[in-house]
PDB file of N, CA and C in Angstrom:
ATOM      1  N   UNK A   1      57.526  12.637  25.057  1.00  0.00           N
ATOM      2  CA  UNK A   1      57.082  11.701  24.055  1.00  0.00           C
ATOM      3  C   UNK A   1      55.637  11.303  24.345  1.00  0.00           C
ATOM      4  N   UNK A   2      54.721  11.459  23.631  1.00  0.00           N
ATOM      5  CA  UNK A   2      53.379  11.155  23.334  1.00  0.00           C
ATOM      6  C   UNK A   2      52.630   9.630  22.634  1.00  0.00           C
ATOM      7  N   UNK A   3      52.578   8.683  23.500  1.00  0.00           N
ATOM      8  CA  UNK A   3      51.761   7.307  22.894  1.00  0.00           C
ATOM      9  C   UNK A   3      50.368   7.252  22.842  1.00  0.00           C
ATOM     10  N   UNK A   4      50.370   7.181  21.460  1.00  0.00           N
ATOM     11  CA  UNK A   4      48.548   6.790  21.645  1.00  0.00           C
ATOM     12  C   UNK A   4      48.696   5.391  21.300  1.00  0.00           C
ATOM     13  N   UNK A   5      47.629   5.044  22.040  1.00  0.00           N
ATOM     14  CA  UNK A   5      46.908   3.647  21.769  1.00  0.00           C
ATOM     15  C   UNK A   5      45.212   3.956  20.785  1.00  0.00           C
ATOM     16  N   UNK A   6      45.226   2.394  20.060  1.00  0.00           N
ATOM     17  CA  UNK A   6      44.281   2.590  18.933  1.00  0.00           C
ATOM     18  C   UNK A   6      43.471   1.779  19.685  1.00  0.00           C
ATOM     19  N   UNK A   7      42.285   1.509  20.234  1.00  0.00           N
ATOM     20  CA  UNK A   7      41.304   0.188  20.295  1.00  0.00           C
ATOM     21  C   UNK A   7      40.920  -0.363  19.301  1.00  0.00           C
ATOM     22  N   UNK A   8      41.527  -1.815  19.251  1.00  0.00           N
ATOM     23  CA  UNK A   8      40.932  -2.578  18.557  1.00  0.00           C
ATOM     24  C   UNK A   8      39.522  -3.080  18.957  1.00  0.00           C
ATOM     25  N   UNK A   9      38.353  -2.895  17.741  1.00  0.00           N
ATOM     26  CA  UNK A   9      37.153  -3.559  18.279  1.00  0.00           C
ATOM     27  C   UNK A   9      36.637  -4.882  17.252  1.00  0.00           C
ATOM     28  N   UNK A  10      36.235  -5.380  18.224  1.00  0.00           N
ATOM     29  CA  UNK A  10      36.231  -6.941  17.906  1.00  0.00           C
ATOM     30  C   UNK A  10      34.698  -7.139  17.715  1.00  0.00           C
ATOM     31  N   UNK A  11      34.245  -8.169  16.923  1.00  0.00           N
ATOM     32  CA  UNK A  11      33.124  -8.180  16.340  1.00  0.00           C
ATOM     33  C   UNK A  11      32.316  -8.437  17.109  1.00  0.00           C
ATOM     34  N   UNK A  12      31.146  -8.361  17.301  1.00  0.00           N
ATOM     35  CA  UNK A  12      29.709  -8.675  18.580  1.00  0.00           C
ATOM     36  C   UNK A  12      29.701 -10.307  18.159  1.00  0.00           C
ATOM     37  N   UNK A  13      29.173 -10.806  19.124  1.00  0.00           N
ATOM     38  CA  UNK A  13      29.032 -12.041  18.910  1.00  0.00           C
ATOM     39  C   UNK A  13      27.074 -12.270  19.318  1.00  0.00           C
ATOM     40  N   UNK A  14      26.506 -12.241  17.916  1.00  0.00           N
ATOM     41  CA  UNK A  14      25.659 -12.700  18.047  1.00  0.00           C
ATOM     42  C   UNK A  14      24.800 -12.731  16.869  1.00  0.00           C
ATOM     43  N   UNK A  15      23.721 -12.500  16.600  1.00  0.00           N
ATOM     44  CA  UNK A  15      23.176 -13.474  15.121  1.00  0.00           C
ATOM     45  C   UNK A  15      23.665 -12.487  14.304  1.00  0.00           C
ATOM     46  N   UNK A  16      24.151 -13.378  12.750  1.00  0.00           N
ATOM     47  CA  UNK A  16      24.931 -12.622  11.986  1.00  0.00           C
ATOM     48  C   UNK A  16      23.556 -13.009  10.720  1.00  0.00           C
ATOM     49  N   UNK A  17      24.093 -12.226   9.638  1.00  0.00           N
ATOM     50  CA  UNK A  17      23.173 -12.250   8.383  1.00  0.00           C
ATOM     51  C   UNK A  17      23.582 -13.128   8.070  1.00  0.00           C
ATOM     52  N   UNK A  18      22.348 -14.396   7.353  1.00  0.00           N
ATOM     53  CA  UNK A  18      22.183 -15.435   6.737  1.00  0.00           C
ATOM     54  C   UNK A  18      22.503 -15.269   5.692  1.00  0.00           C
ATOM     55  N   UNK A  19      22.778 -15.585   4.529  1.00  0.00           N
ATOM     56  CA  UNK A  19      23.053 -15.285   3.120  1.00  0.00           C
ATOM     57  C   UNK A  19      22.674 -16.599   2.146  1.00  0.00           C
ATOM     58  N   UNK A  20      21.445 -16.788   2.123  1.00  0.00           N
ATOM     59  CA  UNK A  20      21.147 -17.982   1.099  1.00  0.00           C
ATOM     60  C   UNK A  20      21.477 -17.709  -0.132  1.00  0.00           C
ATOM     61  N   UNK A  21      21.788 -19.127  -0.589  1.00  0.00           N
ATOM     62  CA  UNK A  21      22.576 -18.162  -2.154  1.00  0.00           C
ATOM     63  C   UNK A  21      22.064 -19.405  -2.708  1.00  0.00           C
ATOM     64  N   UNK A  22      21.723 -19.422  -4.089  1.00  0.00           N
ATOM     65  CA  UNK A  22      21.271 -20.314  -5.073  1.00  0.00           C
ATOM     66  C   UNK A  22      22.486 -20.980  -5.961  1.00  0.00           C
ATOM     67  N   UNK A  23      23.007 -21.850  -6.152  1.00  0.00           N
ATOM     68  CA  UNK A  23      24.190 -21.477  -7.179  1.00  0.00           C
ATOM     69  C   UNK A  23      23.579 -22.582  -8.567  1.00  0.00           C
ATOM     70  N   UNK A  24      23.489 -21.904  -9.972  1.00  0.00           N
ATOM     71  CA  UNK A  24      22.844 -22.817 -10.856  1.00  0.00           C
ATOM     72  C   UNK A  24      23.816 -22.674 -12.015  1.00  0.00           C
ATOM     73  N   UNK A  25      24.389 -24.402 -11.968  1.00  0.00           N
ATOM     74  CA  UNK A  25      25.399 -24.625 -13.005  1.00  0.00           C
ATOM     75  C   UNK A  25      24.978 -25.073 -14.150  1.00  0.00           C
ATOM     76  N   UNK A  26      25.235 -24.576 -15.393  1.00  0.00           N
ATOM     77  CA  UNK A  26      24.202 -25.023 -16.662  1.00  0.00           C
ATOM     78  C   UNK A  26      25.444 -25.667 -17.640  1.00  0.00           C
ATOM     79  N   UNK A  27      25.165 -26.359 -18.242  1.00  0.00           N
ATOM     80  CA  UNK A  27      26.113 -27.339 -18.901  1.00  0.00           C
ATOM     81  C   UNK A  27      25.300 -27.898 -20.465  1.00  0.00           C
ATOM     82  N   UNK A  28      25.882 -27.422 -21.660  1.00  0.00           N
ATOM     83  CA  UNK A  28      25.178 -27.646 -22.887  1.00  0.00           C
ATOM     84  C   UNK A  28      26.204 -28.138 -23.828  1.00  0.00           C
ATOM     85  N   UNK A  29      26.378 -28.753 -25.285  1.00  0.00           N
ATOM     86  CA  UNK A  29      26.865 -29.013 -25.919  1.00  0.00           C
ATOM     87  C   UNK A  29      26.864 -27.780 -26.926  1.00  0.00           C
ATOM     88  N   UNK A  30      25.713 -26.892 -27.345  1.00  0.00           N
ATOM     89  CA  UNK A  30      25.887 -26.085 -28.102  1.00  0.00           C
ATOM     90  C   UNK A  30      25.910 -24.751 -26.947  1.00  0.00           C
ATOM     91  N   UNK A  31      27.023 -23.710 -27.345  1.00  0.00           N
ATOM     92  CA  UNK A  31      26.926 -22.588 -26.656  1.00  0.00           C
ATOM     93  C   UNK A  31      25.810 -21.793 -27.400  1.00  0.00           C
ATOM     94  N   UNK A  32      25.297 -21.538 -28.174  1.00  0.00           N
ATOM     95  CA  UNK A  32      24.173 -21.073 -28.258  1.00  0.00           C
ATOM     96  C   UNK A  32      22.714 -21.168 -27.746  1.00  0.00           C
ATOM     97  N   UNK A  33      22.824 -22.500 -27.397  1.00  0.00           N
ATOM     98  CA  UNK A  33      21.189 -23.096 -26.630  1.00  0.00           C
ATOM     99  C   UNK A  33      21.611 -23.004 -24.984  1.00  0.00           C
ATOM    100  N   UNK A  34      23.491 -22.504 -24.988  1.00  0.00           N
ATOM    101  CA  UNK A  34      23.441 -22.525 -23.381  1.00  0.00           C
ATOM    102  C   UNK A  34      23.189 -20.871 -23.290  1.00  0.00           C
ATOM    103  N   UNK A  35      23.640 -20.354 -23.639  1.00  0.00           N
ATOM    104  CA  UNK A  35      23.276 -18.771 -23.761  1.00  0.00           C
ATOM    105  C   UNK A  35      21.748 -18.652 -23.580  1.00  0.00           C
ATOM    106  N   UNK A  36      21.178 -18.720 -24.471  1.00  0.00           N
ATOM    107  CA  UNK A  36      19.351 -18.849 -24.865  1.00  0.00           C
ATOM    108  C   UNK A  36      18.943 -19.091 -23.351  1.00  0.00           C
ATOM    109  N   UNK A  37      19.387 -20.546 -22.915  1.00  0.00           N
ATOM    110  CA  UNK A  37      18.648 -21.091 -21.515  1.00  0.00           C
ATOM    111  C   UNK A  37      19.400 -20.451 -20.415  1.00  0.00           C
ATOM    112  N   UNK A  38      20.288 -19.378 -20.068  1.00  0.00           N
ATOM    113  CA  UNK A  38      20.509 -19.149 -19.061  1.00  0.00           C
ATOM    114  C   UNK A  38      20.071 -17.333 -19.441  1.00  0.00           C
ATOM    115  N   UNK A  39      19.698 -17.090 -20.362  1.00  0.00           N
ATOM    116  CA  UNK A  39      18.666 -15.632 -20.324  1.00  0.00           C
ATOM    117  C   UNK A  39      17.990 -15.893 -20.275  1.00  0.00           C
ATOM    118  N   UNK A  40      17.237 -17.135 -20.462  1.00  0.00           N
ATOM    119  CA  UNK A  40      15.570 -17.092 -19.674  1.00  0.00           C
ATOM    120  C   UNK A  40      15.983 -17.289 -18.479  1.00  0.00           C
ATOM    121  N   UNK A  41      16.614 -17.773 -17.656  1.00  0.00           N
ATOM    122  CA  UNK A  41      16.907 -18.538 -16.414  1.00  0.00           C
ATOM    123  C   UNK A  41      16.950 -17.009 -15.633  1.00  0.00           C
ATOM    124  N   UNK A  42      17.686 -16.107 -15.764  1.00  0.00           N
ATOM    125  CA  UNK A  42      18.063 -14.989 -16.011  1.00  0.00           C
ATOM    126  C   UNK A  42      16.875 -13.565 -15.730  1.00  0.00           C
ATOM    127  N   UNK A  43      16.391 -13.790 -16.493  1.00  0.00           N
ATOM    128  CA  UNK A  43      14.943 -12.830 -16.963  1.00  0.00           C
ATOM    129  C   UNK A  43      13.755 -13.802 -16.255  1.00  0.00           C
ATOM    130  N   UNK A  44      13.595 -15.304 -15.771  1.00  0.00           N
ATOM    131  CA  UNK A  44      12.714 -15.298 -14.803  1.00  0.00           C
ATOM    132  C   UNK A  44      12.895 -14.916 -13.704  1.00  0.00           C
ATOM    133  N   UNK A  45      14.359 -15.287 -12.943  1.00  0.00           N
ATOM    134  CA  UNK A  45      14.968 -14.670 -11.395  1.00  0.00           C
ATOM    135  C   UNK A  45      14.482 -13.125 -11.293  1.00  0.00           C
ATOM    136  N   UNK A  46      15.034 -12.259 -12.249  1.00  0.00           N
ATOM    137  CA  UNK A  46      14.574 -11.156 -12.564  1.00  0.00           C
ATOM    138  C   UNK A  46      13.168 -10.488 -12.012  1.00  0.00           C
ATOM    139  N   UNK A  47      12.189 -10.951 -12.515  1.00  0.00           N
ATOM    140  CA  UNK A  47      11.082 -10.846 -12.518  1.00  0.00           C
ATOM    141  C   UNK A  47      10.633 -10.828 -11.323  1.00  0.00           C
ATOM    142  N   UNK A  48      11.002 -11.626 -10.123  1.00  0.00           N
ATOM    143  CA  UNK A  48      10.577 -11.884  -9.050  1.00  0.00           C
ATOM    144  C   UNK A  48      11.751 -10.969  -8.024  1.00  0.00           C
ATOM    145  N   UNK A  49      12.637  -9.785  -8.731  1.00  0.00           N
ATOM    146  CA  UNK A  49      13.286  -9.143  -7.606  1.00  0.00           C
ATOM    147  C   UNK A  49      14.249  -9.735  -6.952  1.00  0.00           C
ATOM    148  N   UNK A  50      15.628 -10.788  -8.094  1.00  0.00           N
ATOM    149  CA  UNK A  50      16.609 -11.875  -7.016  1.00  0.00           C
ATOM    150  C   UNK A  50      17.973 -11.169  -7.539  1.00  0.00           C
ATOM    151  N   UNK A  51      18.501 -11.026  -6.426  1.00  0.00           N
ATOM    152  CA  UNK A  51      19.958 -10.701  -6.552  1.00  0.00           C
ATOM    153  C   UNK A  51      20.983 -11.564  -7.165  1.00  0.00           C
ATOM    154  N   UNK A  52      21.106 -11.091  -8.736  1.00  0.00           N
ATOM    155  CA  UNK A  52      21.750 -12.145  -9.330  1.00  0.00           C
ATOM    156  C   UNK A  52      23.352 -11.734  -9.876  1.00  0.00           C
ATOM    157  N   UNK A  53      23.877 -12.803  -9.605  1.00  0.00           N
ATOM    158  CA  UNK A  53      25.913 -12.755  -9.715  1.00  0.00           C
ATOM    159  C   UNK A  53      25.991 -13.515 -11.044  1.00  0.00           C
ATOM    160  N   UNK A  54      26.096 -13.228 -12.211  1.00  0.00           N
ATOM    161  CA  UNK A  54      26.848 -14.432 -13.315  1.00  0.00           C
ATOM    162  C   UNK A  54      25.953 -13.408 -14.680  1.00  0.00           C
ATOM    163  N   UNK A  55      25.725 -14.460 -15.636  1.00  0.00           N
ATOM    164  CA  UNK A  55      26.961 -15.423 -15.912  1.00  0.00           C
ATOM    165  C   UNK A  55      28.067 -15.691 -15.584  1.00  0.00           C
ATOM    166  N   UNK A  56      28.642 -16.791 -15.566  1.00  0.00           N
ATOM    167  CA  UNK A  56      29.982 -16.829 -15.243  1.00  0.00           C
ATOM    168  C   UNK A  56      30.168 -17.515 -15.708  1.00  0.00           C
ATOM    169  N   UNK A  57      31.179 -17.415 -17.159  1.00  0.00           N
ATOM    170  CA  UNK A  57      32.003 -18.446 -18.139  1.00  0.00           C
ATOM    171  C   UNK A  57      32.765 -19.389 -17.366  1.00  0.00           C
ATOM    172  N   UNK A  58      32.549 -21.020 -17.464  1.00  0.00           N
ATOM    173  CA  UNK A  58      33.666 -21.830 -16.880  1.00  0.00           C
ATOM    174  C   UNK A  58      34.255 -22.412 -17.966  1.00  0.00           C
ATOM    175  N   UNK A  59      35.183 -22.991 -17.935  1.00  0.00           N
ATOM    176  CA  UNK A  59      36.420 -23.292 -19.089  1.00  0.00           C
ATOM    177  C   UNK A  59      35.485 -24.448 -20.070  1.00  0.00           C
ATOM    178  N   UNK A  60      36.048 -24.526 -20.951  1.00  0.00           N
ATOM    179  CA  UNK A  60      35.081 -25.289 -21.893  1.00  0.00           C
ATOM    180  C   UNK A  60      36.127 -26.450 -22.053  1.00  0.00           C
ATOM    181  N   UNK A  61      35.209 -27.938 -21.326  1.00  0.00           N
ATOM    182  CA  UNK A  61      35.857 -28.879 -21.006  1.00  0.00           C
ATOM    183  C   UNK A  61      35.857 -29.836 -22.585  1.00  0.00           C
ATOM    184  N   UNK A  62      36.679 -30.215 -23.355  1.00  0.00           N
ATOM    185  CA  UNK A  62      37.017 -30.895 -24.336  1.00  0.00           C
ATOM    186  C   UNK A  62      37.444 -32.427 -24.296  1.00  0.00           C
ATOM    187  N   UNK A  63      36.505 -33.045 -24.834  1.00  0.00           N
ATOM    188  CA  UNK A  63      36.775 -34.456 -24.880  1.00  0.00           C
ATOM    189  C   UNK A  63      37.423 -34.870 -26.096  1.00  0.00           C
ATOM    190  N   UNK A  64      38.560 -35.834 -26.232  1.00  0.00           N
ATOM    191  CA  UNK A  64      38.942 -36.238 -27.270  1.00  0.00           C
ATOM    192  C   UNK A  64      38.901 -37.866 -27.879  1.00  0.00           C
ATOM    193  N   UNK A  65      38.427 -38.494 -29.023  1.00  0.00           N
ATOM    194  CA  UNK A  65      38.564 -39.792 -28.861  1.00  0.00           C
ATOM    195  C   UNK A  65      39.614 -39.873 -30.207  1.00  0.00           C
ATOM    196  N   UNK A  66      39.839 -40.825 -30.292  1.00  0.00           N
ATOM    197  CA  UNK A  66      41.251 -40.790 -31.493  1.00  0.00           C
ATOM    198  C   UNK A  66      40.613 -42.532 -31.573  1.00  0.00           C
ATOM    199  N   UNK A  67      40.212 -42.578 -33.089  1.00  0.00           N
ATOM    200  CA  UNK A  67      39.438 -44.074 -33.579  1.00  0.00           C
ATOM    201  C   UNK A  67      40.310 -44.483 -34.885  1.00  0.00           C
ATOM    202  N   UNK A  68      40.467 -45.902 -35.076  1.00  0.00           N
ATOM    203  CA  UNK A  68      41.304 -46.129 -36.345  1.00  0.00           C
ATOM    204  C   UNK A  68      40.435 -46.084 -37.093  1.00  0.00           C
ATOM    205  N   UNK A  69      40.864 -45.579 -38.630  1.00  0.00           N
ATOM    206  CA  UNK A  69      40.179 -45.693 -39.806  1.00  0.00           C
ATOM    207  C   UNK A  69      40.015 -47.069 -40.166  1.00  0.00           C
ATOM    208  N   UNK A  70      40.726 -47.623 -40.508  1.00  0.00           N
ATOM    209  CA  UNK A  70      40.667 -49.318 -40.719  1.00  0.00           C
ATOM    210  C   UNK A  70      40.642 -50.638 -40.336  1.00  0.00           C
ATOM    211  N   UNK A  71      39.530 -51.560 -40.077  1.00  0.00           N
ATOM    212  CA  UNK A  71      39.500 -52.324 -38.968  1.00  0.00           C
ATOM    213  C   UNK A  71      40.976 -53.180 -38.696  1.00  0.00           C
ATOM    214  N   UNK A  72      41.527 -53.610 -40.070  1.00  0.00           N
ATOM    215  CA  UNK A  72      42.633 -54.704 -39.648  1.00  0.00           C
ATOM    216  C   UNK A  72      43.960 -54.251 -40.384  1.00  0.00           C
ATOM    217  N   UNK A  73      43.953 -53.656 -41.280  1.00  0.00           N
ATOM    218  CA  UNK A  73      45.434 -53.052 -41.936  1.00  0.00           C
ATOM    219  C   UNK A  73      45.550 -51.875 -42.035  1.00  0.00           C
ATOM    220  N   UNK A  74      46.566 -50.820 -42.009  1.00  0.00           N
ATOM    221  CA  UNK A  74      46.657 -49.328 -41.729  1.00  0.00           C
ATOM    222  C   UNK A  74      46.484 -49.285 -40.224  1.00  0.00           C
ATOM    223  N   UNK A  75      47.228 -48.938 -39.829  1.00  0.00           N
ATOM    224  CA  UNK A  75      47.275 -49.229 -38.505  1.00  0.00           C
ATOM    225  C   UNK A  75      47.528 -47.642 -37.946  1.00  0.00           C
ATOM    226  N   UNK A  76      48.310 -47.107 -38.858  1.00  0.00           N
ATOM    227  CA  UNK A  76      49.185 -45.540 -38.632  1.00  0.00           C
ATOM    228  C   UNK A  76      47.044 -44.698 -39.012  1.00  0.00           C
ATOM    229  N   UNK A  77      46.481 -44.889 -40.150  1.00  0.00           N
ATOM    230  CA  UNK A  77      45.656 -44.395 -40.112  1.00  0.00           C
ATOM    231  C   UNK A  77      44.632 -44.066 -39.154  1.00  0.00           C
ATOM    232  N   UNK A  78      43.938 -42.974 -38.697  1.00  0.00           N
ATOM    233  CA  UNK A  78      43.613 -42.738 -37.613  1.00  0.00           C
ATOM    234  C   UNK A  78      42.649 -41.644 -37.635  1.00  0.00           C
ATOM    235  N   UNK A  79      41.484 -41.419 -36.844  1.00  0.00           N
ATOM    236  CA  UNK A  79      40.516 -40.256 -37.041  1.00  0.00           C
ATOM    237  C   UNK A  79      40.318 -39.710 -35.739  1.00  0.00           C
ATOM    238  N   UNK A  80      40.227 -38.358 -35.375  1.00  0.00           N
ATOM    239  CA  UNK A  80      40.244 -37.636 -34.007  1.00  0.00           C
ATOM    240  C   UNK A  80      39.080 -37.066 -33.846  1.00  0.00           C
ATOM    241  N   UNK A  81      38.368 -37.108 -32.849  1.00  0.00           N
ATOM    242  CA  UNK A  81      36.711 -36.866 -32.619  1.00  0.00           C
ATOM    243  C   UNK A  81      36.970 -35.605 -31.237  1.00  0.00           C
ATOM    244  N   UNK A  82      35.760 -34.740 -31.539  1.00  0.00           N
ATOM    245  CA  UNK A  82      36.382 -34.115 -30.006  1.00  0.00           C
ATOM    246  C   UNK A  82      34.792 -33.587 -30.060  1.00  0.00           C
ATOM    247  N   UNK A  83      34.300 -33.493 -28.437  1.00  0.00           N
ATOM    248  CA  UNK A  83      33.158 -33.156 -28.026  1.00  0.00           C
ATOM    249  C   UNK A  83      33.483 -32.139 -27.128  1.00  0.00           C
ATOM    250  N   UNK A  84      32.902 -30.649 -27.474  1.00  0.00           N
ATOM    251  CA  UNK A  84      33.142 -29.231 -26.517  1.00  0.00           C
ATOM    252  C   UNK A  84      31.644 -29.820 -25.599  1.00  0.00           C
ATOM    253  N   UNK A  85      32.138 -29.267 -24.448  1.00  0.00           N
ATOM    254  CA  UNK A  85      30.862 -28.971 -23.249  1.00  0.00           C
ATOM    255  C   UNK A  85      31.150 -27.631 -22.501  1.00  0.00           C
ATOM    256  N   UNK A  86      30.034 -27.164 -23.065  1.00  0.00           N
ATOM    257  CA  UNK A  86      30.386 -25.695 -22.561  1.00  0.00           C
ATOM    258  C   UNK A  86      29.623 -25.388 -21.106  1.00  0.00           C
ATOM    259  N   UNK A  87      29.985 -24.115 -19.906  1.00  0.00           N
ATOM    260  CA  UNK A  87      29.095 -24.289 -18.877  1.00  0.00           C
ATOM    261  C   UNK A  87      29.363 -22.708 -18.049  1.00  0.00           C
ATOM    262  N   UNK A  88      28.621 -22.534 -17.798  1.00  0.00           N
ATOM    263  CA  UNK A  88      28.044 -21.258 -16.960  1.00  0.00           C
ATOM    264  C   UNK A  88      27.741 -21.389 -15.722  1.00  0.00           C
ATOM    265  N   UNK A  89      28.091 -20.489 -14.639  1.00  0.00           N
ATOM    266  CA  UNK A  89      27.770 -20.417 -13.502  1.00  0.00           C
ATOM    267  C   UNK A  89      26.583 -19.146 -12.899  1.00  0.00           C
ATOM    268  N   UNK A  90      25.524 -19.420 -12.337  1.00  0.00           N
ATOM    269  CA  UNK A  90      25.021 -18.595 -11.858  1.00  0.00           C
ATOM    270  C   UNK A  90      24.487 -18.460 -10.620  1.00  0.00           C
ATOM    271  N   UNK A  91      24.948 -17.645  -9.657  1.00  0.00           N
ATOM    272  CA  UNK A  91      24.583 -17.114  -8.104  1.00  0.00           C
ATOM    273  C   UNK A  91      23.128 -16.646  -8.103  1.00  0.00           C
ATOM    274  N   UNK A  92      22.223 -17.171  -7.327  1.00  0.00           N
ATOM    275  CA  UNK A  92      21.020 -15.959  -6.729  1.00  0.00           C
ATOM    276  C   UNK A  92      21.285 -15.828  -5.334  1.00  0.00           C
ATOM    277  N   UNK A  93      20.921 -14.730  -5.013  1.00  0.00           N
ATOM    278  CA  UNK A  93      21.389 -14.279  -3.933  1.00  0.00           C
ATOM    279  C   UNK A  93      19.810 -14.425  -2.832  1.00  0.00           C
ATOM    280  N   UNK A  94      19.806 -14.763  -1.828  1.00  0.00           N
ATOM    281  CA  UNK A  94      18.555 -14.627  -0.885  1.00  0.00           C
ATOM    282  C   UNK A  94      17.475 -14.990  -2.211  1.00  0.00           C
ATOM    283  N   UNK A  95      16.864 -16.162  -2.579  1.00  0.00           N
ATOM    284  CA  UNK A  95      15.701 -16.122  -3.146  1.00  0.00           C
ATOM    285  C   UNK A  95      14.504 -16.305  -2.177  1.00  0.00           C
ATOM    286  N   UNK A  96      13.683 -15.803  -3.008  1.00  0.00           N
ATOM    287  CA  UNK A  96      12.560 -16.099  -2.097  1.00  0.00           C
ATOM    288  C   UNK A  96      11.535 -17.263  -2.491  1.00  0.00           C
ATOM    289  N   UNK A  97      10.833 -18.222  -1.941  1.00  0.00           N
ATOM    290  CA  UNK A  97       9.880 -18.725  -2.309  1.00  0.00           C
ATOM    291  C   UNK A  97       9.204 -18.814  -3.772  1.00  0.00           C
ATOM    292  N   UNK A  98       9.017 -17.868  -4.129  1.00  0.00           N
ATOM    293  CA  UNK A  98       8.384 -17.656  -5.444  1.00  0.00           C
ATOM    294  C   UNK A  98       9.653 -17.573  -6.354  1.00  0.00           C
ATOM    295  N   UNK A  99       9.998 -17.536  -6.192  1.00  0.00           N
ATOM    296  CA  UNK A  99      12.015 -17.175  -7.173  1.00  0.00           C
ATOM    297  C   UNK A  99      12.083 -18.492  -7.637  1.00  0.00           C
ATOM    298  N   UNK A 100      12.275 -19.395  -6.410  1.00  0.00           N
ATOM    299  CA  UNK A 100      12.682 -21.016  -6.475  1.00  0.00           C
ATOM    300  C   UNK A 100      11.175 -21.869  -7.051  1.00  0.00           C
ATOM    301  N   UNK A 101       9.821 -21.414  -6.976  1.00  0.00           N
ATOM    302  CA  UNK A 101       9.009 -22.377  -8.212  1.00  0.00           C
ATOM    303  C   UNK A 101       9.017 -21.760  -9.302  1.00  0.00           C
ATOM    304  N   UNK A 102       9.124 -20.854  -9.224  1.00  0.00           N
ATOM    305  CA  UNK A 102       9.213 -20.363 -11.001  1.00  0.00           C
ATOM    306  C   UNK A 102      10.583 -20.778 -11.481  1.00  0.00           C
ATOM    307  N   UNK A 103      11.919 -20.807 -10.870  1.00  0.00           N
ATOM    308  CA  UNK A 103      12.865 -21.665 -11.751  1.00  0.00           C
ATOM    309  C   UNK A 103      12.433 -23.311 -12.048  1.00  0.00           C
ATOM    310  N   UNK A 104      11.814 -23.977 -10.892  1.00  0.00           N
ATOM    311  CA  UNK A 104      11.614 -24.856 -11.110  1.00  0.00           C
ATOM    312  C   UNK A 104      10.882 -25.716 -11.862  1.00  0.00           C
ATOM    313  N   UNK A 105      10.261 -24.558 -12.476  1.00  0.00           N
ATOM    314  CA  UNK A 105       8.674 -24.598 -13.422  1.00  0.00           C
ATOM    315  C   UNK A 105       9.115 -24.264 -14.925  1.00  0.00           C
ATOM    316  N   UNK A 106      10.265 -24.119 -14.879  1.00  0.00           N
ATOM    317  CA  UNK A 106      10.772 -23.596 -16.164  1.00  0.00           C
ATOM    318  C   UNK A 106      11.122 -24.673 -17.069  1.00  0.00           C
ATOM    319  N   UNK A 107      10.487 -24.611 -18.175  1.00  0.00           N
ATOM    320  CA  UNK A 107      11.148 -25.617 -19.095  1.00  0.00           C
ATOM    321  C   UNK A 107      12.433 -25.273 -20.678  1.00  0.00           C
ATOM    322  N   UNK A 108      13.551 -25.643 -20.304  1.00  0.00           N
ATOM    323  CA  UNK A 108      14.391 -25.777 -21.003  1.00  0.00           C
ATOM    324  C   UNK A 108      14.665 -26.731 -22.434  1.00  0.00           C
ATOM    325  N   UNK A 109      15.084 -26.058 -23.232  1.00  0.00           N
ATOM    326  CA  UNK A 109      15.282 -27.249 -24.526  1.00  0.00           C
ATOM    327  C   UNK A 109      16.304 -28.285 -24.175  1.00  0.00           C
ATOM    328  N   UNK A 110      15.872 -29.250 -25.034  1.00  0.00           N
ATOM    329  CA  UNK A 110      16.955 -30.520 -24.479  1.00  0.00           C
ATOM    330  C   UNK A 110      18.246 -30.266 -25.172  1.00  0.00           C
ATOM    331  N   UNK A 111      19.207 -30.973 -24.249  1.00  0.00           N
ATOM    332  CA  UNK A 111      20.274 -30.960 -24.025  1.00  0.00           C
ATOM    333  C   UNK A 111      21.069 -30.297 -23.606  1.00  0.00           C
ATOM    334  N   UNK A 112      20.230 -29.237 -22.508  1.00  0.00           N
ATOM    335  CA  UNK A 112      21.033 -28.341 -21.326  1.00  0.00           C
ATOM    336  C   UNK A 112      20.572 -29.322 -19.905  1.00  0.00           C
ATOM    337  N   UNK A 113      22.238 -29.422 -19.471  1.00  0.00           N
ATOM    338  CA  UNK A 113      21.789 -29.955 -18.170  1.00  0.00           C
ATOM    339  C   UNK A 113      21.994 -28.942 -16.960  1.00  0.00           C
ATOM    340  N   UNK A 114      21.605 -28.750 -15.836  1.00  0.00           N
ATOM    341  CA  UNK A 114      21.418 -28.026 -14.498  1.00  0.00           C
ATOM    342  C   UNK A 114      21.556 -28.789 -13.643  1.00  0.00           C
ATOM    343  N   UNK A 115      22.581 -28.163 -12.745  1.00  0.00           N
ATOM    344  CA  UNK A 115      22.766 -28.619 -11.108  1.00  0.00           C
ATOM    345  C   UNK A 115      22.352 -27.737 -10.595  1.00  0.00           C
ATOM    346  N   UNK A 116      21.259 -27.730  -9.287  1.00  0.00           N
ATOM    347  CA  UNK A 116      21.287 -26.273  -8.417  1.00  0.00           C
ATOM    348  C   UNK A 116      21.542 -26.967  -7.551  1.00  0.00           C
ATOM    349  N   UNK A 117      21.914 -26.191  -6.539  1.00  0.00           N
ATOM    350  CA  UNK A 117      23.087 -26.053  -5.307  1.00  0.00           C
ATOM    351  C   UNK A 117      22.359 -25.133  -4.159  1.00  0.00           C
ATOM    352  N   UNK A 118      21.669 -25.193  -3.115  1.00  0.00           N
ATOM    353  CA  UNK A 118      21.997 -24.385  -2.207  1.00  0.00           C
ATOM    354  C   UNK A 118      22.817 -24.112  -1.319  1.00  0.00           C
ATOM    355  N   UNK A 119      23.077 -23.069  -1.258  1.00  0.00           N
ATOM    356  CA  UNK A 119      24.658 -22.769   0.001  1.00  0.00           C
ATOM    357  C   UNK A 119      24.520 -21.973   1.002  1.00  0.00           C
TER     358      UNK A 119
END
């Protein structure tokens, strides 16, 4: 009977790759002006050579308010309001210097908001 043994090899212990990552969450009321502002967002990273992960559709968070029609009688009468917020995720991967002022230099139409995140 013949046993082989396999060596397990175990990882080196010593400096590992850094991985700076950008993460830029965009948040709009109209999905069309969020689209628009995250292809420029998109096509500037671009430009400067950044390793980019997304779009990435996040669930489209829905607000609801439910208001009476009538201040003091009709009580059953009733009106339902609802506000979509739509939002996108986007990764850069290792930016460099010039990556991060040109996003920062970028001007967006109102009523897209942005979180960036480094990780």
């Amino acid at each position: 009977m013949v046993t082989t043994t396999k060596k397990i090899l175990k990882p080196k212990k010593g400096k590992e790759d850094v991985v700076v990552q950008l993460r830029i969450r965009v948040r709009a009321y109209e999905n069309k002006i969020l689209d628009a502002s995250v292809k420029q967002i998109i096509d500037t990273a671009l430009r400067y050579d950044a390793k980019i992960v997304g779009p990435i559709p996040l669930p489209t968070e829905i607000k609801k308010y439910t208001v009476n029609r009538a201040s003091f009688v009709f009580k059953n009468a009733r009106e339902q309001f609802e506000i979509k917020i739509h939002k996108r995720v986007i990764d850069i991967l290792n930016p460099n210097p010039k990556t991060i002022e040109a996003l920062t230099n970028l001007s967006l139409p109102s009523g897209v908001d942005i979180d960036v995140k480094m990780m």
